[in-house]
PDB file of N, CA and C in Angstrom:
ATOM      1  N   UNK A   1      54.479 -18.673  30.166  1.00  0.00           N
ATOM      2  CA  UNK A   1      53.433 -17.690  29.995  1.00  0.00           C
ATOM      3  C   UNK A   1      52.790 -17.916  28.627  1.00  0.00           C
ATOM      4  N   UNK A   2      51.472 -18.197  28.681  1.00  0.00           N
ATOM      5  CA  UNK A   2      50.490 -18.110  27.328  1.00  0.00           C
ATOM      6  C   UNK A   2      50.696 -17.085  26.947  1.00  0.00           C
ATOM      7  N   UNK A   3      51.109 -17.138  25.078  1.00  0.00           N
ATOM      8  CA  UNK A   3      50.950 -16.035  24.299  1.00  0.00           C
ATOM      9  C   UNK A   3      49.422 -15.600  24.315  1.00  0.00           C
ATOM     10  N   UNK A   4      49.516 -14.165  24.267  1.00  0.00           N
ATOM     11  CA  UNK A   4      48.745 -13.177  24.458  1.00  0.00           C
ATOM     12  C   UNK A   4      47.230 -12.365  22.832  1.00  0.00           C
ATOM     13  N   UNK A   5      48.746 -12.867  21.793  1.00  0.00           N
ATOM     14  CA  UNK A   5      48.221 -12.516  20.544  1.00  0.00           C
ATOM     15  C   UNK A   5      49.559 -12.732  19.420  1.00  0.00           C
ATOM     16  N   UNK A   6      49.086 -13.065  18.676  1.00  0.00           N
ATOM     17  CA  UNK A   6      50.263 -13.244  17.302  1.00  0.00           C
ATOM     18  C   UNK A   6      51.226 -12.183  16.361  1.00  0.00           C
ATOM     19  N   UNK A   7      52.310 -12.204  16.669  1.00  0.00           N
ATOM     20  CA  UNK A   7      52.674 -11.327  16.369  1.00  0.00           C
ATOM     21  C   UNK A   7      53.435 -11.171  15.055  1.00  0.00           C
ATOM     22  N   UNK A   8      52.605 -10.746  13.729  1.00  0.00           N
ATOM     23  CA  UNK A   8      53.014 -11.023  12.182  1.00  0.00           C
ATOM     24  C   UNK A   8      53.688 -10.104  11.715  1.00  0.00           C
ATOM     25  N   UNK A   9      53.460  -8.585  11.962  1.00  0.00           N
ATOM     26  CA  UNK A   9      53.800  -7.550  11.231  1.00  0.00           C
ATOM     27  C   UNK A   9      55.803  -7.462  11.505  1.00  0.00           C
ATOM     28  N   UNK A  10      56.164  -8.157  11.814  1.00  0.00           N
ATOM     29  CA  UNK A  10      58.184  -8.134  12.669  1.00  0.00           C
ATOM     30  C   UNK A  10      58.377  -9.394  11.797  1.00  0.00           C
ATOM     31  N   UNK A  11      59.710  -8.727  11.440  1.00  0.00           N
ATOM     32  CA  UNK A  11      61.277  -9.545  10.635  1.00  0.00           C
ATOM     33  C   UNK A  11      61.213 -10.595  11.691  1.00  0.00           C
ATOM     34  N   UNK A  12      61.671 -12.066  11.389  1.00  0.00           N
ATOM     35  CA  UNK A  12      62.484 -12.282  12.574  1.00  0.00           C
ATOM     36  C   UNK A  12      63.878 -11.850  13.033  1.00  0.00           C
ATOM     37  N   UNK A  13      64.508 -12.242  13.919  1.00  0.00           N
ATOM     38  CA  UNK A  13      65.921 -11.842  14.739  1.00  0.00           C
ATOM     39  C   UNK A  13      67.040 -12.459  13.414  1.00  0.00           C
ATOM     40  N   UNK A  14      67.639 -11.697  12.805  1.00  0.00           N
ATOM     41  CA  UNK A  14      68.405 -12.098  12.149  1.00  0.00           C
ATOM     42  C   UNK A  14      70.063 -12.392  12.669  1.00  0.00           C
ATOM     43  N   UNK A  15      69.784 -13.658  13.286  1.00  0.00           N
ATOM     44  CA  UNK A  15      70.591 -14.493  13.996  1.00  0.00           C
ATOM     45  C   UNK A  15      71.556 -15.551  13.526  1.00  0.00           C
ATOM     46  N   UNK A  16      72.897 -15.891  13.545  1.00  0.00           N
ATOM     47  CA  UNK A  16      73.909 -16.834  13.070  1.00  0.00           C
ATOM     48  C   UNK A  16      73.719 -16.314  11.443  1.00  0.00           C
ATOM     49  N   UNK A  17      73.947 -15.193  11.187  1.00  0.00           N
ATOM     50  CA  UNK A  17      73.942 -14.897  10.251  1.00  0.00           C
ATOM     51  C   UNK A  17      75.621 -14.305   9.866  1.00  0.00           C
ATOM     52  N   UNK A  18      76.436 -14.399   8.616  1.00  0.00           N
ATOM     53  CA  UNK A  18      77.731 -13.442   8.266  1.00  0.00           C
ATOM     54  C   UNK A  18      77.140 -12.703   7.148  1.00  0.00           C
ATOM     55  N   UNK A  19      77.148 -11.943   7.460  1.00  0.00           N
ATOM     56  CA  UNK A  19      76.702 -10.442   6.343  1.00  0.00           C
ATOM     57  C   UNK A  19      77.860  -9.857   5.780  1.00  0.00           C
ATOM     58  N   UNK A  20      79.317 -10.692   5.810  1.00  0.00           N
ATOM     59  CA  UNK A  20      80.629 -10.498   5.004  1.00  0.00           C
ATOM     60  C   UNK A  20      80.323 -11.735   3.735  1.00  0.00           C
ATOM     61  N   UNK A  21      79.196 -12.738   3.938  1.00  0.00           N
ATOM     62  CA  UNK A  21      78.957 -13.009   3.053  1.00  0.00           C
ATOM     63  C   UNK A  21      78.295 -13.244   2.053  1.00  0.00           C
ATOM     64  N   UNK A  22      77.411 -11.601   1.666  1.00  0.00           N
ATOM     65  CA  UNK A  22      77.002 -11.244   0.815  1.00  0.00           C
ATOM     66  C   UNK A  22      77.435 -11.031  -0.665  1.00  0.00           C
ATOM     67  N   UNK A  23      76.692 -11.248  -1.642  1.00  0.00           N
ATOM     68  CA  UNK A  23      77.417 -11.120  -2.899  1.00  0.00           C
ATOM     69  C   UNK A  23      78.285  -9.909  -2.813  1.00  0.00           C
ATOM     70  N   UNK A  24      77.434  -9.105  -2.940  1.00  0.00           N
ATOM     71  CA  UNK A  24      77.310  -8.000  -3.465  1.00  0.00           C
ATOM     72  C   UNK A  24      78.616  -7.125  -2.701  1.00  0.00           C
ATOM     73  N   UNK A  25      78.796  -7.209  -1.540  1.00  0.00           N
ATOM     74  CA  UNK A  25      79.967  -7.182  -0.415  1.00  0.00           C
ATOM     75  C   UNK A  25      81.306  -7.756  -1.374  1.00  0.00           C
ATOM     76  N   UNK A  26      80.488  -8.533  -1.206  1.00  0.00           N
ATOM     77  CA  UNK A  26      82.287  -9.340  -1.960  1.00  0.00           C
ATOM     78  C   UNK A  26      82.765  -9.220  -3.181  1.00  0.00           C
ATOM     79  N   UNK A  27      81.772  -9.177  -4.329  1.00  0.00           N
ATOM     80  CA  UNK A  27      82.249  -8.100  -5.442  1.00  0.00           C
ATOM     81  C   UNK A  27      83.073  -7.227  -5.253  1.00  0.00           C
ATOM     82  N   UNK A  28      82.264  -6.272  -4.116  1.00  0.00           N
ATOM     83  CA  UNK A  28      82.836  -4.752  -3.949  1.00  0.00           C
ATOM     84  C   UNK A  28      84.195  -4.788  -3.716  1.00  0.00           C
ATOM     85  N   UNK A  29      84.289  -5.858  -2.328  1.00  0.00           N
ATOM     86  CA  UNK A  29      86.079  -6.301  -1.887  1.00  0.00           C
ATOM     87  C   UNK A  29      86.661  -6.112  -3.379  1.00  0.00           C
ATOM     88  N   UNK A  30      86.359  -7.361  -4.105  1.00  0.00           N
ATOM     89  CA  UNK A  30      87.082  -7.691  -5.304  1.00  0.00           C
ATOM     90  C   UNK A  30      87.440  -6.513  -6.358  1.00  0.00           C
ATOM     91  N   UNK A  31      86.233  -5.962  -6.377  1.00  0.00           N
ATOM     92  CA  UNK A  31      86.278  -4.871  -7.672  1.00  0.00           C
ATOM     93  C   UNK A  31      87.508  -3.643  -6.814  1.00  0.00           C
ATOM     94  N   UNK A  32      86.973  -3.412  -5.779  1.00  0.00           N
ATOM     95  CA  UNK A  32      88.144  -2.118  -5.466  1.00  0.00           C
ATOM     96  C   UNK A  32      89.354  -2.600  -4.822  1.00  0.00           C
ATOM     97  N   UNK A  33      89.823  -3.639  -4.598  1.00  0.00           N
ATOM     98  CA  UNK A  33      91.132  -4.160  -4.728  1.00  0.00           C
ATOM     99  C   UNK A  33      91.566  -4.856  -3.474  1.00  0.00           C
ATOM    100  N   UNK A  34      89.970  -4.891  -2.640  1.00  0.00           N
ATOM    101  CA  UNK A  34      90.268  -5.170  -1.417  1.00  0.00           C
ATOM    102  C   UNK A  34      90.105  -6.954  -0.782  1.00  0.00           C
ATOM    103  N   UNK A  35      90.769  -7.699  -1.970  1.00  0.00           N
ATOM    104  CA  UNK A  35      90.389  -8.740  -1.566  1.00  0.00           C
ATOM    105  C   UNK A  35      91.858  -9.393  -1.094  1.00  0.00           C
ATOM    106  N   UNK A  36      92.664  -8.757  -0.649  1.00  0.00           N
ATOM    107  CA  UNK A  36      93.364  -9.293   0.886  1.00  0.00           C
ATOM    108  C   UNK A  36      93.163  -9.306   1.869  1.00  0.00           C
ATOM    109  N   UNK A  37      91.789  -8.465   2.321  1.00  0.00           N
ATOM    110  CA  UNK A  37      91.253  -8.709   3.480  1.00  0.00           C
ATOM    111  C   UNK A  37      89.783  -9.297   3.435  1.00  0.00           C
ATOM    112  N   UNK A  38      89.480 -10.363   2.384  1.00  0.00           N
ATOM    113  CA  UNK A  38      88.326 -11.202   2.215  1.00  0.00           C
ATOM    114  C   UNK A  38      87.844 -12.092   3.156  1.00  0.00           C
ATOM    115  N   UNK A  39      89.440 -12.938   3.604  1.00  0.00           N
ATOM    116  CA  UNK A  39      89.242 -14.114   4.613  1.00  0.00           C
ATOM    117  C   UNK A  39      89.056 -12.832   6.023  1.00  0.00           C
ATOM    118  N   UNK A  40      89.522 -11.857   6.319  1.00  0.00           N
ATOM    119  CA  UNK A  40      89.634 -11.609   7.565  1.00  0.00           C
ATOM    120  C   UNK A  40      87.618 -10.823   8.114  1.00  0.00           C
ATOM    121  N   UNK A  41      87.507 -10.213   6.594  1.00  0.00           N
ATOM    122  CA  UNK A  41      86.409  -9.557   6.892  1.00  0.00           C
ATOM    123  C   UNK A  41      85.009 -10.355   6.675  1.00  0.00           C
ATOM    124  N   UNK A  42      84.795 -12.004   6.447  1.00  0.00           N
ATOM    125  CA  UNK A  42      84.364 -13.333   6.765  1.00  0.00           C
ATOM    126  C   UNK A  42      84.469 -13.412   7.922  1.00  0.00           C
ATOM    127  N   UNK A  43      85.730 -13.710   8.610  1.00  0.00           N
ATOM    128  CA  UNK A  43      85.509 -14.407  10.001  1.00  0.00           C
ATOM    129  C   UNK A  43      85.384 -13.006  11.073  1.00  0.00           C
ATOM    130  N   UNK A  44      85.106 -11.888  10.832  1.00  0.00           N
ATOM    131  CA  UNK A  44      84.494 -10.973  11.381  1.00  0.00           C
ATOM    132  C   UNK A  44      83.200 -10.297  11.110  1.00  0.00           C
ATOM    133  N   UNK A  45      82.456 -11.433  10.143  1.00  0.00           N
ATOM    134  CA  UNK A  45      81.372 -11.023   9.687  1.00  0.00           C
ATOM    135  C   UNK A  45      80.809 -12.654  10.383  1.00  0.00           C
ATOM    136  N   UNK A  46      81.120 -13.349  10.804  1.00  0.00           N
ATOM    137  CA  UNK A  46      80.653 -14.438  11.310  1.00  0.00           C
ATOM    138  C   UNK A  46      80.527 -14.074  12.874  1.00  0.00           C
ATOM    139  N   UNK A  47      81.712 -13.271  13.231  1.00  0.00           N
ATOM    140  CA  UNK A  47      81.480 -12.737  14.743  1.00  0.00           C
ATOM    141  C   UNK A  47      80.513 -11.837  15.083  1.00  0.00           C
ATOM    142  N   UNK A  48      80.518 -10.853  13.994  1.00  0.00           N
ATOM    143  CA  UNK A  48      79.472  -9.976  14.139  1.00  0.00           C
ATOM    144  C   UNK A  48      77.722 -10.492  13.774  1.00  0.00           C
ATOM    145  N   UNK A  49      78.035 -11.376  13.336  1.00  0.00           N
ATOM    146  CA  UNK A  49      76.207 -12.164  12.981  1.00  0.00           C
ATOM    147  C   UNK A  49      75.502 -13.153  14.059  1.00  0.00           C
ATOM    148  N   UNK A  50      76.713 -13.714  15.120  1.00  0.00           N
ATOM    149  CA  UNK A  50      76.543 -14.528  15.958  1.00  0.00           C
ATOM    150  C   UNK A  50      75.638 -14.080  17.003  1.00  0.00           C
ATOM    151  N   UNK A  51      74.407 -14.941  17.584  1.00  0.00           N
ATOM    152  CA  UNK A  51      74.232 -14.673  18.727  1.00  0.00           C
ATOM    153  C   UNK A  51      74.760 -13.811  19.588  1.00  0.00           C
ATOM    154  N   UNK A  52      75.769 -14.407  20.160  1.00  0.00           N
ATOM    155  CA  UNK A  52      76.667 -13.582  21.550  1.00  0.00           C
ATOM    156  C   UNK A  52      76.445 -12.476  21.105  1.00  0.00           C
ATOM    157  N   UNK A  53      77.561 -12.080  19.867  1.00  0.00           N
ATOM    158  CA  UNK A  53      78.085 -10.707  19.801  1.00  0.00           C
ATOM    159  C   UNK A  53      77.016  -9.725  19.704  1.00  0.00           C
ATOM    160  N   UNK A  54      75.394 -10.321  19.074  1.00  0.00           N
ATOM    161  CA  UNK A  54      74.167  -9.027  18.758  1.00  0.00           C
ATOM    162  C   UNK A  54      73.816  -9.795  20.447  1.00  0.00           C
ATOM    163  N   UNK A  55      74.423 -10.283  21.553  1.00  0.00           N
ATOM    164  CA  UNK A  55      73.895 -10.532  22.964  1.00  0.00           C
ATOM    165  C   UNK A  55      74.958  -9.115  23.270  1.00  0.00           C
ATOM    166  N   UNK A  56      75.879  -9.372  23.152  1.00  0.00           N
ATOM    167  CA  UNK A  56      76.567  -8.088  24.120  1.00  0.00           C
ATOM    168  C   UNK A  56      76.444  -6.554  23.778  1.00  0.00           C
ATOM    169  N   UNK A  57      75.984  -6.580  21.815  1.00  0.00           N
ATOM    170  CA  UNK A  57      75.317  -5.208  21.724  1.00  0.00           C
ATOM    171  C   UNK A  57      74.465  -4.542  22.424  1.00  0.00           C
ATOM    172  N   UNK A  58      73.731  -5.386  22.636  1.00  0.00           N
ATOM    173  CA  UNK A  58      72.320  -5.318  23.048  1.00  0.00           C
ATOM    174  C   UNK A  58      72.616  -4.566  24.517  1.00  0.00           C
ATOM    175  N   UNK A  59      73.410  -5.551  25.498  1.00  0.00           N
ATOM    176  CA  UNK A  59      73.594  -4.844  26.593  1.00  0.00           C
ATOM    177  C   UNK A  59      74.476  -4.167  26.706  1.00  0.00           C
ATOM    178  N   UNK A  60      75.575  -3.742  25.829  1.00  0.00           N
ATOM    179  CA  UNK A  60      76.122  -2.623  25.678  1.00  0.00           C
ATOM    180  C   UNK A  60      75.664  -1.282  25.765  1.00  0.00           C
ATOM    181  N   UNK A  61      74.621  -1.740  25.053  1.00  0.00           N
ATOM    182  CA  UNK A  61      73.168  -0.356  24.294  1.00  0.00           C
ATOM    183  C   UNK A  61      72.773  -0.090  25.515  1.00  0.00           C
ATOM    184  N   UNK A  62      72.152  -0.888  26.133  1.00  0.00           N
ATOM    185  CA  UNK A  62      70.798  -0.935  27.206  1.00  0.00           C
ATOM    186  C   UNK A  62      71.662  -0.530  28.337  1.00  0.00           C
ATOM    187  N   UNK A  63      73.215  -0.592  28.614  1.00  0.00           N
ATOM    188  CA  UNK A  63      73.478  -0.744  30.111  1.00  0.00           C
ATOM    189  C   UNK A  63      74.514   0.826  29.622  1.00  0.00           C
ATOM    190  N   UNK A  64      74.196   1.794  29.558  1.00  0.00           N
ATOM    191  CA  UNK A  64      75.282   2.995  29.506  1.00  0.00           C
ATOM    192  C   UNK A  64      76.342   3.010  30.028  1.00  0.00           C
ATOM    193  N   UNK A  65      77.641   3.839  29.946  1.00  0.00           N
ATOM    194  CA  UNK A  65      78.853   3.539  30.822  1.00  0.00           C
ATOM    195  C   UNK A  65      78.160   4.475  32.238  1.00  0.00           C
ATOM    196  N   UNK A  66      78.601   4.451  33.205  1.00  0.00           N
ATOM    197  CA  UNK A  66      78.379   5.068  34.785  1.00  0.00           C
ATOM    198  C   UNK A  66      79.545   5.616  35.155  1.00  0.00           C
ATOM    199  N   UNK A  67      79.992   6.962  34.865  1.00  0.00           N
ATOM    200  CA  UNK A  67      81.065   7.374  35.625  1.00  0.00           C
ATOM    201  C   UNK A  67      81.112   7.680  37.072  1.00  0.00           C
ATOM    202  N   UNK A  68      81.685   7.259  37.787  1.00  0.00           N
ATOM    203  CA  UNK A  68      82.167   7.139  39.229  1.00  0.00           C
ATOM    204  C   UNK A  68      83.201   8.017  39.351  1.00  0.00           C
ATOM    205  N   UNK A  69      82.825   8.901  39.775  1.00  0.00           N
ATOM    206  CA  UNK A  69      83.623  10.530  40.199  1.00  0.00           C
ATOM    207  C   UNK A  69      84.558  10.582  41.454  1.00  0.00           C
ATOM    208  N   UNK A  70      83.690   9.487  42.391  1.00  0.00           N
ATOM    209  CA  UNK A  70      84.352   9.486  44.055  1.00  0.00           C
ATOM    210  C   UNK A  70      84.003   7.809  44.673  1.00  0.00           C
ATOM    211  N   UNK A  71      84.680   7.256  45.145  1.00  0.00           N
ATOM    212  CA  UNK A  71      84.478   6.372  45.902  1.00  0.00           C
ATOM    213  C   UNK A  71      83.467   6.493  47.278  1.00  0.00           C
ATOM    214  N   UNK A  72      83.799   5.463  47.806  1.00  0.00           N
ATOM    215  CA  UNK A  72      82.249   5.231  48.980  1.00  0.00           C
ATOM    216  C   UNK A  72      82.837   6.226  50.007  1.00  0.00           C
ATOM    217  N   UNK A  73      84.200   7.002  50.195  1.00  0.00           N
ATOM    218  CA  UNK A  73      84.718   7.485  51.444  1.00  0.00           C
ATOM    219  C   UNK A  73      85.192   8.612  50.944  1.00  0.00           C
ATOM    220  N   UNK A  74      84.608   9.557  49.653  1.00  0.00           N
ATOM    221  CA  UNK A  74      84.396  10.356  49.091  1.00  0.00           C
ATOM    222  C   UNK A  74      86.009  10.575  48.240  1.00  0.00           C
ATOM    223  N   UNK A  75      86.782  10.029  48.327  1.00  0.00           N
ATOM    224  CA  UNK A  75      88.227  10.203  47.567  1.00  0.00           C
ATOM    225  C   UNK A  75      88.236  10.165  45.919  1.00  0.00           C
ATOM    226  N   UNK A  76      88.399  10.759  45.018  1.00  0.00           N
ATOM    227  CA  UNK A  76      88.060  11.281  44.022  1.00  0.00           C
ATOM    228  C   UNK A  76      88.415   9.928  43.304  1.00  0.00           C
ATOM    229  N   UNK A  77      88.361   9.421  42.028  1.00  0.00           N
ATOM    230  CA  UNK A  77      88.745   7.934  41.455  1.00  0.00           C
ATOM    231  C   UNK A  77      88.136   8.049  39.990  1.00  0.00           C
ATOM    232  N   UNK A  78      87.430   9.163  39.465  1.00  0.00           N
ATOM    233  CA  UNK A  78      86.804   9.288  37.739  1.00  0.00           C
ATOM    234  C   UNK A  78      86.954   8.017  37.107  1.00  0.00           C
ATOM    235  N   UNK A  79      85.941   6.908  37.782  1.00  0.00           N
ATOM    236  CA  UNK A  79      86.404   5.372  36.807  1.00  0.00           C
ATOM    237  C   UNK A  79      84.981   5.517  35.776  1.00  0.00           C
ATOM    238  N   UNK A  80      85.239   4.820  34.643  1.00  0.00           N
ATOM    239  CA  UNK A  80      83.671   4.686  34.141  1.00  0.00           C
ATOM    240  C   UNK A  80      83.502   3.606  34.440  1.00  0.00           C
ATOM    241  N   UNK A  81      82.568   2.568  34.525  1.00  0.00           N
ATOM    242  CA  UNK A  81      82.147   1.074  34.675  1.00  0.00           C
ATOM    243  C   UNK A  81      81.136   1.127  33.686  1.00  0.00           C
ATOM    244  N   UNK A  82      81.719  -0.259  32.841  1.00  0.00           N
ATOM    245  CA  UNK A  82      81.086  -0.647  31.376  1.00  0.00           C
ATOM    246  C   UNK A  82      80.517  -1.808  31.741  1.00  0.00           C
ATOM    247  N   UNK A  83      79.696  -2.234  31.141  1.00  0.00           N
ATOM    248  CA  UNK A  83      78.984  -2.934  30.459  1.00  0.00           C
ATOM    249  C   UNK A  83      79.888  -4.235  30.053  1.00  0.00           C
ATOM    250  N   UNK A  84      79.855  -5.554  30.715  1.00  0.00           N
ATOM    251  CA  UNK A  84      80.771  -6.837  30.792  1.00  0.00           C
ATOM    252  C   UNK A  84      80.657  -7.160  28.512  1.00  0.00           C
ATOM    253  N   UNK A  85      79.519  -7.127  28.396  1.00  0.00           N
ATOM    254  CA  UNK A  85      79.155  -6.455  26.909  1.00  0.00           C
ATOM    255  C   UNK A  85      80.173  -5.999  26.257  1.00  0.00           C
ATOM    256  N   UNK A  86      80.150  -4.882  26.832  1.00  0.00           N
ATOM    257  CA  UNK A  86      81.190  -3.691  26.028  1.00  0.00           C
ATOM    258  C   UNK A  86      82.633  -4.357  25.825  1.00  0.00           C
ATOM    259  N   UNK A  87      83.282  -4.862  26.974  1.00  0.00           N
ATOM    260  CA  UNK A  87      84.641  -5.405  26.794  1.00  0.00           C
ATOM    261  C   UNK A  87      84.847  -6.886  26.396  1.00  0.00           C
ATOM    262  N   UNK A  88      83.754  -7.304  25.824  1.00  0.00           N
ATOM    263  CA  UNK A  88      83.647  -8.330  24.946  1.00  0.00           C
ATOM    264  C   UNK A  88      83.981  -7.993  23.773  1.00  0.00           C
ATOM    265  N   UNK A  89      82.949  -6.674  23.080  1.00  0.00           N
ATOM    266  CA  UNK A  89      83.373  -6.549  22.187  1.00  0.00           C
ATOM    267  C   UNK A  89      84.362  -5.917  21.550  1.00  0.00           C
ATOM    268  N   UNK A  90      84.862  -4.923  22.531  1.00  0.00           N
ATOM    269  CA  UNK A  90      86.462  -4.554  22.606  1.00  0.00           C
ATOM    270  C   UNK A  90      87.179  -5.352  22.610  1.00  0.00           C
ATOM    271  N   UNK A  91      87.216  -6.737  23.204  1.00  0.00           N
ATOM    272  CA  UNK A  91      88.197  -7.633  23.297  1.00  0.00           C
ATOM    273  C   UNK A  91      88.421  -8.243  21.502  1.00  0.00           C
ATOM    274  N   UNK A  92      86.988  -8.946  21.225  1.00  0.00           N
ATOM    275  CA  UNK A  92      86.866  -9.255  20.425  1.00  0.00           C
ATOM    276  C   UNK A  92      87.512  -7.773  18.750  1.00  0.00           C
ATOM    277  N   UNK A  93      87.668  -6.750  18.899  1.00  0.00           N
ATOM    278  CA  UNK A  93      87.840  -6.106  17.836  1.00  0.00           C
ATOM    279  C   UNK A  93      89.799  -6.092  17.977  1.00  0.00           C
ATOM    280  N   UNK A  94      89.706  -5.540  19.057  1.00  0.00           N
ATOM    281  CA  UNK A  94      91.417  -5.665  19.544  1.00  0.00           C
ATOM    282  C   UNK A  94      91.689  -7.046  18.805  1.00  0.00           C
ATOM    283  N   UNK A  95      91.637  -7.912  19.481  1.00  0.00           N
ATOM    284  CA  UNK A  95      92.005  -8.974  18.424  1.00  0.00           C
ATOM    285  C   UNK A  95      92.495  -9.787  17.469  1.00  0.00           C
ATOM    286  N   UNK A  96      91.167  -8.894  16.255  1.00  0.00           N
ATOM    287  CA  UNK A  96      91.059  -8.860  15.151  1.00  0.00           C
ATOM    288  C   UNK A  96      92.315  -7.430  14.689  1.00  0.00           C
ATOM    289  N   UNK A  97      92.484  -6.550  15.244  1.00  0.00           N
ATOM    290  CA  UNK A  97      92.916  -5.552  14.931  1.00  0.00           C
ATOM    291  C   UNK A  97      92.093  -4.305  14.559  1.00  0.00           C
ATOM    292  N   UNK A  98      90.871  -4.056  14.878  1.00  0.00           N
ATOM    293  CA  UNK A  98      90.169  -3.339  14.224  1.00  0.00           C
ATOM    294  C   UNK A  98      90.632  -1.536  14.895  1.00  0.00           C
ATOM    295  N   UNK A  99      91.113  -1.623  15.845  1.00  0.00           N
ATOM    296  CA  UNK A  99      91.749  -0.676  16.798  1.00  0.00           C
ATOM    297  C   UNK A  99      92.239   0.212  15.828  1.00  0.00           C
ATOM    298  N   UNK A 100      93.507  -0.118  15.171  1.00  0.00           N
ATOM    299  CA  UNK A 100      94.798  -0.035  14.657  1.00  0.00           C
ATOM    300  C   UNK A 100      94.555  -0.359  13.132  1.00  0.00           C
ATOM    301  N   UNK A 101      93.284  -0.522  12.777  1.00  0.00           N
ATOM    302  CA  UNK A 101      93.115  -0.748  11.086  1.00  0.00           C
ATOM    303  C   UNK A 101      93.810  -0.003  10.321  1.00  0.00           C
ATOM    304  N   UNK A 102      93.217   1.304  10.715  1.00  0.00           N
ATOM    305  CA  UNK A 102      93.530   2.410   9.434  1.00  0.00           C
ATOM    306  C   UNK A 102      94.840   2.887   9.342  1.00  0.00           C
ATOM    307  N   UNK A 103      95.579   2.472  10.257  1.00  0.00           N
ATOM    308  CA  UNK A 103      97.028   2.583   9.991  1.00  0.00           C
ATOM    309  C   UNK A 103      97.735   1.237   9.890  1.00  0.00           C
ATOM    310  N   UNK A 104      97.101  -0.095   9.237  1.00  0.00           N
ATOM    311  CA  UNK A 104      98.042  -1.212   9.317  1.00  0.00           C
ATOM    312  C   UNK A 104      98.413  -1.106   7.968  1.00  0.00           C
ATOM    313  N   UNK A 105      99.358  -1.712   7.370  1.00  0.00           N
ATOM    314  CA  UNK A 105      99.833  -2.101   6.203  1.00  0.00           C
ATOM    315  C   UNK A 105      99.050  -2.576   5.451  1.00  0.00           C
TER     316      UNK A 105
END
């Protein structure tokens, strides 16, 4: 499809980007004492900047959960159905541990 008109006034997609590796971020780690979790909050700042992962936000966002109250033969079943999205990025935080952070060692 021929573009239509040019479009100047938009950021581009800030894509393959780690935003754990910002200065200013990593100071902060350092200065408040948190630089035992430097390497971990890098390679979760590389996951979170990647393509995929702003791909499965996206349809996370766009596709709501659907709770299913009753099956097709009316028998009660309260499932939600997510977003293939969503348990990506659940998978991906489980993982990492992000679940269970605030109570790890």
């Amino acid at each position: 499809m021929p573009d239509t008109h040019v479009v100047s006034n938009q950021v581009p997609p800030l894509q393959e980007h780690n935003p754990a590796c910002s200065a200013v971020l990593v100071e902060a780690l350092i200065r408040e004492g948190g630089q035992w979790g430097l390497d971990e909050v890098t390679t979760l700042g590389a996951i979170s900047g990647s393509r995929q992962a702003q791909r499965w936000g996206e349809l996370a966002n766009r596709n709501r959960p659907i709770l299913r109250t009753h099956d097709r033969y009316g028998h009660r079943i309260d499932e939600v159905e997510y977003d293939p999205g969503y348990h990506e990025l659940m998978r991906v935080a489980i993982e990492h541990g992000l679940h269970a952070a605030p109570w790890a060692d």
